[in-house]
Protein backbone atom coordinates (compact mmCIF):
# COMPACT_ATOMS: atom_id res chain seq x y z
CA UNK A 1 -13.37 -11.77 16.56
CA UNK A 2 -10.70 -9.19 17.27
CA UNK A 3 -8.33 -7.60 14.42
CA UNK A 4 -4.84 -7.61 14.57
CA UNK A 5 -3.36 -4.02 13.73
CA UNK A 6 0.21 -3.41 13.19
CA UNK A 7 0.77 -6.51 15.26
CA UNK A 8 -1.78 -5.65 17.92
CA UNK A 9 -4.67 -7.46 18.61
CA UNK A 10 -7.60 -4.56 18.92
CA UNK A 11 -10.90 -5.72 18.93
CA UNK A 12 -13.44 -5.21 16.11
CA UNK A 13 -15.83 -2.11 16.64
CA UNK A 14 -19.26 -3.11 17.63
CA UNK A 15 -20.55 -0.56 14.95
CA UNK A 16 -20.73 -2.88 11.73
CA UNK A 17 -21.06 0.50 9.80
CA UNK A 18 -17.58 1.99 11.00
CA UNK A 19 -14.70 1.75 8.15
CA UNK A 20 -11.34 1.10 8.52
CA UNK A 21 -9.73 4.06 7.93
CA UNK A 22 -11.81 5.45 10.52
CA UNK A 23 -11.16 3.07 12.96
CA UNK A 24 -7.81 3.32 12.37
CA UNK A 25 -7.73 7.49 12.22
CA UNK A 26 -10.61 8.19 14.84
CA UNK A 27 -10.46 5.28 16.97
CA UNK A 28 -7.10 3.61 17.23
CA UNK A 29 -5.10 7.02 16.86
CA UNK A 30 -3.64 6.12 13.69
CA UNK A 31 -3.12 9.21 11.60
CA UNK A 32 -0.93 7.85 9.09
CA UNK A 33 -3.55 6.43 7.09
CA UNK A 34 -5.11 9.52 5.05
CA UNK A 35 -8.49 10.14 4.10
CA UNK A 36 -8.37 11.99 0.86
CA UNK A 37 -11.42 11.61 -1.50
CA UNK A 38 -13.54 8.82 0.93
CA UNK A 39 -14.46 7.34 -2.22
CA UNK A 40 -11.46 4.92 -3.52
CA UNK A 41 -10.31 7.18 -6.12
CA UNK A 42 -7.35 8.77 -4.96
CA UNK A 43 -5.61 5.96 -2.58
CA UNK A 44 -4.57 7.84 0.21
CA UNK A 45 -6.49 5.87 2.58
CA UNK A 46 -3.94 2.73 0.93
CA UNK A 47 -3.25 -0.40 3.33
CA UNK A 48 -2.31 -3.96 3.66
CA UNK A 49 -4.69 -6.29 4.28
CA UNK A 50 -3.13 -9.99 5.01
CA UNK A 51 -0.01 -8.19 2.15
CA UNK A 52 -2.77 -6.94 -0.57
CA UNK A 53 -3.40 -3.14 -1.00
CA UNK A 54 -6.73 -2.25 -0.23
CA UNK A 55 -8.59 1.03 -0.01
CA UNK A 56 -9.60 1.93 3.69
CA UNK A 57 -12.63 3.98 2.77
CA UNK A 58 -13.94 1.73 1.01
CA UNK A 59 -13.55 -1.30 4.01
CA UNK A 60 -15.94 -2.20 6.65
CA UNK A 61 -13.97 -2.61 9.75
CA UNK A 62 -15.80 -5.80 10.37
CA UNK A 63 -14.85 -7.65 7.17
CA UNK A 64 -11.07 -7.58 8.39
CA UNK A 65 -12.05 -9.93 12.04
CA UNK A 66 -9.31 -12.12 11.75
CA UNK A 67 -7.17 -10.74 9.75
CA UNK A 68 -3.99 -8.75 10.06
CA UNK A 69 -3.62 -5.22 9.29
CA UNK A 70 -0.46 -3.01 8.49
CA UNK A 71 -0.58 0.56 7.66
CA UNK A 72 2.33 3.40 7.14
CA UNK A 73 2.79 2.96 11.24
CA UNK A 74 3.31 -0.52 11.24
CA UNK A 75 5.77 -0.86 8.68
CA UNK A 76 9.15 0.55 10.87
CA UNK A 77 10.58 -2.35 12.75
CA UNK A 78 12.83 -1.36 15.70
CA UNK A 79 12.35 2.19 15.13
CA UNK A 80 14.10 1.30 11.76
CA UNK A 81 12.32 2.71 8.63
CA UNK A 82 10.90 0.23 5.73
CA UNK A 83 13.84 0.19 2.93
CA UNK A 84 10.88 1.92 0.23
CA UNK A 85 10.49 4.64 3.33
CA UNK A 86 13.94 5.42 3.41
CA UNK A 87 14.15 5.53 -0.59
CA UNK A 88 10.82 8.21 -0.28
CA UNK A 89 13.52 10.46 1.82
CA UNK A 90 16.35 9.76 -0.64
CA UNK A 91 14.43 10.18 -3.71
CA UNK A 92 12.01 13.44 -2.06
CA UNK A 93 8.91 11.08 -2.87
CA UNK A 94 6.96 13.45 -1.20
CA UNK A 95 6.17 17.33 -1.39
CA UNK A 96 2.77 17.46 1.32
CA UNK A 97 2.86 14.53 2.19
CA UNK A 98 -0.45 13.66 2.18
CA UNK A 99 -0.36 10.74 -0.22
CA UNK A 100 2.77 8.81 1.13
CA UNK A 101 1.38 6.93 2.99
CA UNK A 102 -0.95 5.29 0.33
CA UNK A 103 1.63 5.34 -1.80
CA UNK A 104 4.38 3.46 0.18
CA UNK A 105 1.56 0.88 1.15
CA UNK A 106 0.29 0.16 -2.34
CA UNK A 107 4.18 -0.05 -3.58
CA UNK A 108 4.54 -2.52 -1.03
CA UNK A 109 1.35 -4.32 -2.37
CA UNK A 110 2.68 -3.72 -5.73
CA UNK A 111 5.90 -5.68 -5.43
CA UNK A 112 3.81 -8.55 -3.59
CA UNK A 113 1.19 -8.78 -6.66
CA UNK A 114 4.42 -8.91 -9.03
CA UNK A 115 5.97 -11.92 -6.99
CA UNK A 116 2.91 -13.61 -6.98
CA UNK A 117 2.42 -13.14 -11.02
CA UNK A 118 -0.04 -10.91 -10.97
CA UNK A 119 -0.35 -9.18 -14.36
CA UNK A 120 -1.15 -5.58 -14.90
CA UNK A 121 -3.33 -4.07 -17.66
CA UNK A 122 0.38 -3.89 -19.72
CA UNK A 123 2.09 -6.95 -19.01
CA UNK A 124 2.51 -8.36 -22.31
CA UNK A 125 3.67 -11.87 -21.49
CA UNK A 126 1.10 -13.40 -19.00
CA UNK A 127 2.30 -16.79 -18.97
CA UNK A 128 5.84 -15.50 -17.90
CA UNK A 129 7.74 -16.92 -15.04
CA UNK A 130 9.85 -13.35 -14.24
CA UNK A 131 8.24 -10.41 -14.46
CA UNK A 132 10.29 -6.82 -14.58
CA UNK A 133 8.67 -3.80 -12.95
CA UNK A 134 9.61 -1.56 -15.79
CA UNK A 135 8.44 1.66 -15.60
CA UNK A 136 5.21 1.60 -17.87
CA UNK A 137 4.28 -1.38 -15.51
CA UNK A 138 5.37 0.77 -12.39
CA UNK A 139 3.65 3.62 -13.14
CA UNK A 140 0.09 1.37 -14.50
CA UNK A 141 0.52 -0.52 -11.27
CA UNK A 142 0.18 2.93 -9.21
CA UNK A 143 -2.06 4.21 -10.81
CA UNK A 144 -4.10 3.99 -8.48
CA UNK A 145 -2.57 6.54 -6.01
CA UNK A 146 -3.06 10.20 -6.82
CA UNK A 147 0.18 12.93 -5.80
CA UNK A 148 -1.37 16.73 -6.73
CA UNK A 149 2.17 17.98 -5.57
CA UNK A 150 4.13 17.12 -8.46
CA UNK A 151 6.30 15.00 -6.73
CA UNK A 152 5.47 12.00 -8.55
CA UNK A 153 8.73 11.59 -10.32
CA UNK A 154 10.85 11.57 -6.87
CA UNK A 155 7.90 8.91 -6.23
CA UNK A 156 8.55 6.38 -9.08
CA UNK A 157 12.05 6.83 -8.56
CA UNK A 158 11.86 5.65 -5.28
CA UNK A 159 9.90 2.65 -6.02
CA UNK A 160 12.14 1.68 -8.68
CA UNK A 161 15.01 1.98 -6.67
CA UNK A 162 13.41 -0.54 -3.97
CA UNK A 163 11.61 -2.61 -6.79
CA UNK A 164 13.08 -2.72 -9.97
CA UNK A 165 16.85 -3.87 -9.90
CA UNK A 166 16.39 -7.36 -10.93
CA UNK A 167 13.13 -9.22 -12.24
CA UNK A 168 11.01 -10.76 -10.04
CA UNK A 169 10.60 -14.78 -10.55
CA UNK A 170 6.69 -14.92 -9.84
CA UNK A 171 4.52 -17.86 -8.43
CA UNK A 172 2.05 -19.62 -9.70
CA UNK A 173 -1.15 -17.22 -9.36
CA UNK A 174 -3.21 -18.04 -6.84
């Protein structure tokens, strides 16, 4: 059963062994997706999976048949960039580089998790039907993702400006 990547259909490597970040990086040409630690610590390797943030390194290629893939590449639509990419430029979200991508894809993942009502290790109201992205729940929520340029101010600054203007009313978890 083939993958769907960035909105193409590729199909799944015949090497059941073969992660995803390396099928995206080596195979598929993909060099937006980082490989940083290869161990899920650091979350440079950070895509979406079906919406949810998942670590790359840490994926088999063949658990994701059937499924639909997005990383950093896929998220510019008509050569226009995503509004949290634009708000990386605006805010200087980045000093390397290197982690971006990660970054902008577990944001993304981030704000999905909130509208779903998704509690974070310091939510303190979990049966609440809005939930603000302050930024002690920002910053726990990316947590995750790992800048060693110091440019993780400029970072939560730009996820704030995309995420946090108004609560988000969350759904029932699923």
């Amino acid at each position: 059963m083939p993958i769907t990547i960035n909105g193409q259909v590729v199909p799944a490597p015949s090497d059941p062994r073969l992660s995803l970040l390396d099928l995206l990086r080596e195979q598929l040409h993909l060099a937006g997706t980082k490989k940083g630690c290869n161990q899920g610590a650091c979350g440079a390797c950070t895509v979406l999976a079906d919406g949810e943030r998942i670590l790359s390194c840490l994926a088999l290629a063949v658990q994701y048949e059937g499924r639909s893939i997005v990383s950093i590449e896929g998220l510019t639509a008509d050569g226009t960039l995503h509004p949290l990419q634009q708000a990386f430029i605006d805010h200087d979200g980045f000093q390397c580089g290197y982690c971006t991508p990660g970054q902008i894809c577990s944001a993304i993942g981030m704000a999905r998790e909130i509208e779903h009502g998704l509690p974070s290790a310091v939510t303190a109201d979990l049966e609440a039907s809005q939930m603000t992205l302050t930024s002690e729940e920002l910053r726990e929520r990316m947590s995750g993702n790992l800048c060693r340029c110091g440019a993780h101010n400029g970072i939560v600054a730009a996820i704030a400006q995309t995420y946090a203007r108004r609560p988000v009313v969350a759904e029932a978890a699923q």
